[in-house]
Protein backbone atom coordinates (compact mmCIF):
# COMPACT_ATOMS: atom_id res chain seq x y z
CA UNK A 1 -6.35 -12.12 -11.62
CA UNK A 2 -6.44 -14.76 -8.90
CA UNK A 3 -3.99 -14.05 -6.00
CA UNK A 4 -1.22 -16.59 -6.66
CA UNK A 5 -1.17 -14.97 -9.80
CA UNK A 6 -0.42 -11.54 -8.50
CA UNK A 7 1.85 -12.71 -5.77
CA UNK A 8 4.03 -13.95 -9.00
CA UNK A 9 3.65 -10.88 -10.77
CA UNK A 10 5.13 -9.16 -8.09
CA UNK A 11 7.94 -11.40 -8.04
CA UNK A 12 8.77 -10.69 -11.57
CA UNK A 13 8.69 -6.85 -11.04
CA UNK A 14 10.90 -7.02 -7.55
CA UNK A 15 13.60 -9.61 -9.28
CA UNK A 16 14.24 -7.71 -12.56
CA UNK A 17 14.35 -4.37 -10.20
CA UNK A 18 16.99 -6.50 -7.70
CA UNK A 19 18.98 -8.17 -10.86
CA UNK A 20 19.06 -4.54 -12.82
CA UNK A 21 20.07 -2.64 -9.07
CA UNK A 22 22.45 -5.40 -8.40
CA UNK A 23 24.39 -4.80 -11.50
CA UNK A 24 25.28 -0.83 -10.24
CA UNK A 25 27.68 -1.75 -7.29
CA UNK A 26 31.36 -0.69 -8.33
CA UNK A 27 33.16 2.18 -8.46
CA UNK A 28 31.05 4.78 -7.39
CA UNK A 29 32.08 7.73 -10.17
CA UNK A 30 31.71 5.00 -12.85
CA UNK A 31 28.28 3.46 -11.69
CA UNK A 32 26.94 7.01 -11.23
CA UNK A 33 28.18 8.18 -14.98
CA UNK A 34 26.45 4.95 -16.33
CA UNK A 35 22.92 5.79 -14.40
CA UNK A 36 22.87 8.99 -15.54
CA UNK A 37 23.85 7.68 -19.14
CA UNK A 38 20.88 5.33 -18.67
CA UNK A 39 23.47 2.72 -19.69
CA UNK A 40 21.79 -1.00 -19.39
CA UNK A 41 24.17 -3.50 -17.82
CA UNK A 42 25.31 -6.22 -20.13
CA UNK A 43 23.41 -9.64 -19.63
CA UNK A 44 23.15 -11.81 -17.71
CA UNK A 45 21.40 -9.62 -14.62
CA UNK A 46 22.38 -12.17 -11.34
CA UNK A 47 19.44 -12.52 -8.67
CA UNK A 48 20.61 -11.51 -5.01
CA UNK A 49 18.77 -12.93 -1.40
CA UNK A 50 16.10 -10.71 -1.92
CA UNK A 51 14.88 -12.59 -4.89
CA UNK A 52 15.63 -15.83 -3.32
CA UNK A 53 13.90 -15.34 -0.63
CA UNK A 54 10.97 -13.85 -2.19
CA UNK A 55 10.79 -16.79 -4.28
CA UNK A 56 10.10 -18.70 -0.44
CA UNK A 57 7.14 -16.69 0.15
CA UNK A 58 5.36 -17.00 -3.26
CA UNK A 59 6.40 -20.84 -2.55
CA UNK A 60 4.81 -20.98 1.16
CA UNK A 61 2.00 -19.28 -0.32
CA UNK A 62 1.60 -22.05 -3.20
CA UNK A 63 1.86 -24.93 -1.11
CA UNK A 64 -0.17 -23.31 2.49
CA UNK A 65 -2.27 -20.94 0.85
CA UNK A 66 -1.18 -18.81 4.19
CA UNK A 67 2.16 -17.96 5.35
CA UNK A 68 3.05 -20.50 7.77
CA UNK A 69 5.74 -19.80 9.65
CA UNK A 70 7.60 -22.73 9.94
CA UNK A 71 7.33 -24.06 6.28
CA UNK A 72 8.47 -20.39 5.38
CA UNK A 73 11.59 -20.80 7.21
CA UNK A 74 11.89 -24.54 5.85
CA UNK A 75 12.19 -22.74 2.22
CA UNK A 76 14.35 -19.96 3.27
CA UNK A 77 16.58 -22.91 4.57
CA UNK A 78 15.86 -24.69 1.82
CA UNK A 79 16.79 -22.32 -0.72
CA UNK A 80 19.60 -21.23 0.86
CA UNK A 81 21.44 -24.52 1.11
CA UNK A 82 20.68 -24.64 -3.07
CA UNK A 83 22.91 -21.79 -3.28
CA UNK A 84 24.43 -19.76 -0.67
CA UNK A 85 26.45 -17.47 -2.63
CA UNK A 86 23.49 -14.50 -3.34
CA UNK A 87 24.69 -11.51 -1.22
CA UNK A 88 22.68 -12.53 2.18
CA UNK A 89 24.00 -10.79 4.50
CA UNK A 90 26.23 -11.96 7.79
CA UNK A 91 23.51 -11.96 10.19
CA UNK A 92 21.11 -13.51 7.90
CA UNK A 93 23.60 -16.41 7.04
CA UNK A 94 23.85 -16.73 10.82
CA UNK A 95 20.35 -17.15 10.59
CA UNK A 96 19.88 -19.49 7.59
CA UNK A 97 22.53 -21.35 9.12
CA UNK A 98 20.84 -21.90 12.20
CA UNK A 99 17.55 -23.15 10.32
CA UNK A 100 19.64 -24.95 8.10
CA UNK A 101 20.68 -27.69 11.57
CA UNK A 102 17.43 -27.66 12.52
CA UNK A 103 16.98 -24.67 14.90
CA UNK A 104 13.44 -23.10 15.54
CA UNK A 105 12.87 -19.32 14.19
CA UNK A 106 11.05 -18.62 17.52
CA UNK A 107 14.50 -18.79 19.21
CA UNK A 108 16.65 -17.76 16.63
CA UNK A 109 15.23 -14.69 15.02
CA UNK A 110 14.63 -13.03 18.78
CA UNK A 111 18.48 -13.79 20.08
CA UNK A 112 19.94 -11.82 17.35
CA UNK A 113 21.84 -8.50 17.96
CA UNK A 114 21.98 -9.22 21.92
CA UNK A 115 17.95 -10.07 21.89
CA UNK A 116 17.06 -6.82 20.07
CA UNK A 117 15.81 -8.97 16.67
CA UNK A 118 16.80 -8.07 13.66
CA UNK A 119 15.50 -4.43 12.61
CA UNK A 120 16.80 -4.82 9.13
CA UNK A 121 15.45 -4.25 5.31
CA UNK A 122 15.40 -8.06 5.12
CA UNK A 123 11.83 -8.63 5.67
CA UNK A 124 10.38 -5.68 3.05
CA UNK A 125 12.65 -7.02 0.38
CA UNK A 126 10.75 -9.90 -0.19
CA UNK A 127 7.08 -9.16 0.78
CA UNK A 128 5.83 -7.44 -2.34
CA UNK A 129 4.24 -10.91 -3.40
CA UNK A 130 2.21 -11.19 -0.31
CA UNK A 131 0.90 -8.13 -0.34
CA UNK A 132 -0.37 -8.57 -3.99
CA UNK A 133 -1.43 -12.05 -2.93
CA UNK A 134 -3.44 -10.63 0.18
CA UNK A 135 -4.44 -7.07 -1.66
CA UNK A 136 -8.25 -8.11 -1.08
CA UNK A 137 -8.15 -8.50 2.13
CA UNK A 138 -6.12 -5.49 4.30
CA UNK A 139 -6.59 -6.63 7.68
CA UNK A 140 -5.33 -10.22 6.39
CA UNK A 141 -2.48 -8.67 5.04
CA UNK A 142 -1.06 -7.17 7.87
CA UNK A 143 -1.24 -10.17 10.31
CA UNK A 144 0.18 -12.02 7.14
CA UNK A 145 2.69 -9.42 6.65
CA UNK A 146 4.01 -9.85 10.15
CA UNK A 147 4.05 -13.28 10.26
CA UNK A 148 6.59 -13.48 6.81
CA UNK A 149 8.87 -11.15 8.91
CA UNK A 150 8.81 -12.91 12.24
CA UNK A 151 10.44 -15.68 10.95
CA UNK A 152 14.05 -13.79 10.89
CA UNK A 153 13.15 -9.70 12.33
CA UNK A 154 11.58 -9.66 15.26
CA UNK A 155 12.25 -6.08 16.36
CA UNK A 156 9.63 -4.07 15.59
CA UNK A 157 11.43 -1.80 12.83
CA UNK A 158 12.02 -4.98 10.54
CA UNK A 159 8.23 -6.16 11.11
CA UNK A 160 6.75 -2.51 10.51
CA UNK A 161 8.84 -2.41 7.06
CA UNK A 162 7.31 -5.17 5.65
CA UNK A 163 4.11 -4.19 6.47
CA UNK A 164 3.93 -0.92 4.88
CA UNK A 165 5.71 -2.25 1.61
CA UNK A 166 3.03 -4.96 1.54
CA UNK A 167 0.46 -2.39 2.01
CA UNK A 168 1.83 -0.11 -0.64
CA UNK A 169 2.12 -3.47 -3.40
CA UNK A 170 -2.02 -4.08 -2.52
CA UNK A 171 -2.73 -0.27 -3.11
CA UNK A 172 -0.97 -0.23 -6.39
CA UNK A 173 -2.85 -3.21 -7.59
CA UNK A 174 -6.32 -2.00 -6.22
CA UNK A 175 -5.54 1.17 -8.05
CA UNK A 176 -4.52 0.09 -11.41
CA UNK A 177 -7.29 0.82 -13.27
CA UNK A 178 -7.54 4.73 -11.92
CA UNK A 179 -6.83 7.52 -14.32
CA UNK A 180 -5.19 10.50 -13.04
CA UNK A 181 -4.23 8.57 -9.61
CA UNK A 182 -2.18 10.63 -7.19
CA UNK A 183 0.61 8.38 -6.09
CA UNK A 184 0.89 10.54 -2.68
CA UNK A 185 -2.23 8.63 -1.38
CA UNK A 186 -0.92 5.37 -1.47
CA UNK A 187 2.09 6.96 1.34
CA UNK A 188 -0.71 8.45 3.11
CA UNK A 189 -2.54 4.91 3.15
CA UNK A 190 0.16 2.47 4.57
CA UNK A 191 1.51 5.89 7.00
CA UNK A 192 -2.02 5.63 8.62
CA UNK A 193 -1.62 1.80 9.31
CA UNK A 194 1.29 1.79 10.80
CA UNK A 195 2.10 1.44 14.07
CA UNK A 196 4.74 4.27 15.73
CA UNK A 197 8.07 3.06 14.81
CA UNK A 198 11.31 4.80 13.14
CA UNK A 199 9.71 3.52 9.97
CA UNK A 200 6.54 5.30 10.13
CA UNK A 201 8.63 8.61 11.18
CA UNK A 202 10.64 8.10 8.36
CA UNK A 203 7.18 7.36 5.57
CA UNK A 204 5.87 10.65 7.06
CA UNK A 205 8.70 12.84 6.19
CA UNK A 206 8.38 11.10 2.54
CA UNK A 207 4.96 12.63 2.30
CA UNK A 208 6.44 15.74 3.20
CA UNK A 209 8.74 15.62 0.60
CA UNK A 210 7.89 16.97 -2.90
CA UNK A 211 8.36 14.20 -5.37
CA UNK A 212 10.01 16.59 -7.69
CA UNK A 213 12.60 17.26 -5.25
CA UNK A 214 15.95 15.78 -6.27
CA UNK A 215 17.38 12.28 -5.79
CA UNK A 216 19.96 13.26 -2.85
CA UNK A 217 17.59 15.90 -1.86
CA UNK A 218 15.65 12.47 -0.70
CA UNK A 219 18.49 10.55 0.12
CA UNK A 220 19.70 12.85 2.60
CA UNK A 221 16.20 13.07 4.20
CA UNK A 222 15.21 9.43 4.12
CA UNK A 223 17.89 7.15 3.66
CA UNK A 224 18.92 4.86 0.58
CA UNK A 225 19.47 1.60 2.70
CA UNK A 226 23.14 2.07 3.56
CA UNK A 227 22.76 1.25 6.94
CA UNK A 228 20.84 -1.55 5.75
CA UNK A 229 17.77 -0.74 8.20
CA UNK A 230 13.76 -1.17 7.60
CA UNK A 231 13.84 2.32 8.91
CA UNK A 232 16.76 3.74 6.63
CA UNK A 233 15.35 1.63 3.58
CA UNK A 234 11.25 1.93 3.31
CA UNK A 235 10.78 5.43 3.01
CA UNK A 236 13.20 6.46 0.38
CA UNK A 237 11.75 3.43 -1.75
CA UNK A 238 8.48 4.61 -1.15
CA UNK A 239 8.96 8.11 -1.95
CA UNK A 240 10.69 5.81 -5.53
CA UNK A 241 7.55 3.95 -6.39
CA UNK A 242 5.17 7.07 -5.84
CA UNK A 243 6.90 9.39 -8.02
CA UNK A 244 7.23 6.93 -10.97
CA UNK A 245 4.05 5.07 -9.73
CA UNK A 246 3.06 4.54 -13.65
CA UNK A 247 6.65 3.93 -15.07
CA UNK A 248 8.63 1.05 -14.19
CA UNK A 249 11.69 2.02 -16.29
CA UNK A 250 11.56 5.68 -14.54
CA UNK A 251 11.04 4.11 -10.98
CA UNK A 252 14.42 2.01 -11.67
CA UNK A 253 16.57 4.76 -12.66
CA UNK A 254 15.35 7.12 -9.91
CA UNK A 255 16.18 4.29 -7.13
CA UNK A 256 19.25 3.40 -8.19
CA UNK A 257 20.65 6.71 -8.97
CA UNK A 258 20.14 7.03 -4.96
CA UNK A 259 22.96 4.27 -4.64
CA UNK A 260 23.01 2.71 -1.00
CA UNK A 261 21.40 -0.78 -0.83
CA UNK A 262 20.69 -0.28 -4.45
CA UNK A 263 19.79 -3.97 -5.31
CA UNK A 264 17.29 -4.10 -2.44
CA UNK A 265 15.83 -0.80 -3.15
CA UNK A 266 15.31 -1.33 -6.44
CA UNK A 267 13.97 -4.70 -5.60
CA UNK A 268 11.61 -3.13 -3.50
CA UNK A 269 9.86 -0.32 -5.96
CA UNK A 270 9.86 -3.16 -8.95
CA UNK A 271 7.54 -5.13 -7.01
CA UNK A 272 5.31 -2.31 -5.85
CA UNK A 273 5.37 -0.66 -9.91
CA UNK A 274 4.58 -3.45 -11.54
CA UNK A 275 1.33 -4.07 -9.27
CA UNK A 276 0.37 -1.01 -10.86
CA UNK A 277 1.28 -1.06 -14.21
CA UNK A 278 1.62 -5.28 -15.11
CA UNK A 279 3.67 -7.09 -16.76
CA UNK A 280 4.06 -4.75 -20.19
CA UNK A 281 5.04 -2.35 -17.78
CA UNK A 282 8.37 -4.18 -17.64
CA UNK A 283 10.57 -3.78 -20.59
CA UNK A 284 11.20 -7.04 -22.48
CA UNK A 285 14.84 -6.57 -22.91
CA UNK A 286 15.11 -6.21 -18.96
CA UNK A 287 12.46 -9.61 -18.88
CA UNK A 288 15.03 -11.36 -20.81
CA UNK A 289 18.33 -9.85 -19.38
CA UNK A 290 17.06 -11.34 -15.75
CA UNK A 291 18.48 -14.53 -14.97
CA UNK A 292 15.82 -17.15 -14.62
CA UNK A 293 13.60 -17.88 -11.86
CA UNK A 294 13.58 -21.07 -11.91
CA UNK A 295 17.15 -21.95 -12.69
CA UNK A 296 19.40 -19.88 -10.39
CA UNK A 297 20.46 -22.53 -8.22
CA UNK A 298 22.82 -23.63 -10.91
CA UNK A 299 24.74 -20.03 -11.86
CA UNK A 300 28.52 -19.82 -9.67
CA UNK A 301 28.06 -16.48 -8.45
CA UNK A 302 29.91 -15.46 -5.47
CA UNK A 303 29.29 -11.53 -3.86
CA UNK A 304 29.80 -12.78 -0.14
C-alpha cells in the first residue's frame, strides 16, 4: 500500500473511533450503563476537531508530499473557517483564530499559556495518518512528527505526544502481517524513542501495567485525557490500542469505558488499530454510521 494510502486509512480508523467516542458525553451513569450494554449510538456519528484537523494533515501530505508547516496551518485555518462549530477547544480557537487574520504559527503557537506552548493532546489526535504515511522511514517520522505539532504545541509535552502516537500507528502497520504479535513491544518501541518528558514517564508506567488489569485500574494510573494533556492522554490510549491491538471493536469499548476526553481517546487508538488490522477491521455499520469525510462542512452541529 503506497503511503498516501495508509495515511487515509488511518484517517478512517481515528474518525469512526472520534465520531463513535464523541457520541458517549452525557450523563455520566447513563453513558456508562450504555458502554457496558455495548449499546451503539443512533446515527448519524458527528466528527469533532480531531477529525478535522486530521483531515489537514492527510491534506498537507497530498498536496507537499512533506508536512510543511505553513501550508499545514493554512488548512487548519482553512478548515476551521468551513466550520467552526467541532468541539476545538478555547485555546485552540484562539489559535485558529489567530491563523485565520493572517498571523504566523512561529509566533503564535510559542506565546500561548504565558510562553509555555501548548502541552496539550491536540497534536496526537491527529497524527495517526502521518505516522502510517512515514511508517517506512522512522527517523523521517519523527522530525515529521514534530513538525505537524509545532504548528500549534510547542512545549515539549504536546510535541513528544505526537511523536510516540505516530510511532505506535507505523509499528502497527509494519507488524500487521505477524502472528502471535505481542502488543507490549510496540510500548516498548516508541518508550525507547522518546525523549524524557511527562509523556514518556507516563508510556513507561503503561508497560508496567498488566493489560488485563481493569479499565479504572488504568485510568487512575495513567490518565483518560481529562485534563486534556499529551501527558494525561498518550499513555492510557496506548495501554487501549495494545491490549485490543487485533480488535478494533474491543479497542473502542475499552477506551471509552475510561470516559475523560473520550472522543479524542478513542480517536487516538482507532487510528493506531486499524494500521494493524485494515479496513475489515472496522465494522461496516460503524463505516456507515460516521458522518462523511468529505461532507462535514455542511452538518449544523454546535458542542462549543
Amino acid at each position: 500500500m503506497k503511503p498516501l494510502a495508509r495515511a487515509e486509512l488511518a484517517l478512517t480508523g481515528l474518525s469512526v473511533g472520534d465520531a463513535f467516542g464523541q457520541m458517549f458525553f452525557g450523563n455520566t451513569n447513563t453513558m456508562s450503563m450504555a458502554i457496558d450494554l455495548h449499546a451503539l449510538p443512533a446515527p448519524p456519528w458527528y466528527l469533532t476537531d480531531d477529525s478535522i484537523m486530521a483531515i489537514g494533515i492527510v491534506e498537507t501530505l497530498t498536496a507537499r508530499g512533506k508536512i510543511d508547516r505553513d501550508y499545514l496551518a493554512s488548512r487548519f485555518a482553512a478548515n476551521y473557517q468551513r466550520n467552526r462549530r467541532r468541539g476545538y477547544g478555547g485555546m485552540a480557537h484562539h489559535i485558529l483564530q489567530e491563523f485565520c487574520k493572517g498571523g504566523d504559527w512561529r509566533e503564535i503557537a510559542p506565546a500561548v499559556f504565558d510562553g509555555m506552548g501548548s502541552y496539550g493532546n491536540g497534536a496526537a489526535m491527529r497524527v495517526a495518518p502521518l505516522g502510517a504515511f512515514y511508517a517506512e522511514d522512522l527517523e523521517l517520522l519523527s522530525s515529521q512528527a514534530l513538525a505537524s505539532a509545532e504548528v500549534t504545541h510547542s512545549h515539549l509535552e504536546g510535541k513528544v505526544g505526537a511523536i510516540a502516537i505516530a510511532l505506535a500507528a507505523a509499528w502497527a502497520w509494519n507488524h500487521r502481517e505477524i502472528a502471535n504479535i505481542n502488543p507490549c513491544e510496540m510500548l516498548a518501541f516508541v518508550l525507547d524513542r522518546l525523549p524524557d518528558s511527562n509523556t514518556k514517564s507516563g508510556i513507561k508506567r503503561a508497560i508496567e501495567l498488566p493489560l488485563d488489569y481493569s479499565v479504572p485500574t488504568a485510568v487512575s494510573a495513567l490518565g483518560n485525557g481529562t485534563m486534556v494533556s499529551a501527558s494525561d492522554t498518550v499513555p492510557f490510549t496506548l495501554w487501549c490500542a495494545a491490549r485490543h491491538l487485533t480488535d478494533f471493536e474491543a479497542a473502542m469499548w475499552t477506551t471509552v469505558s475510561g470516559l475523560g476526553d473520550r472522543d479524542t481517546t478513542c480517536a487516538i487508538v482507532g487510528g493506531i488499530v486499524t494500521m494493524y488490522v485494515g479496513l475489515r477491521g472496522i465494522p461496516t455499520e460503524w463505516l456507515q454510521a460516521r458522518e462523511s469525510l468529505t461532507e462535514w462542512e455542511s452538518a449544523q452541529v454546535d458542542w462549543d
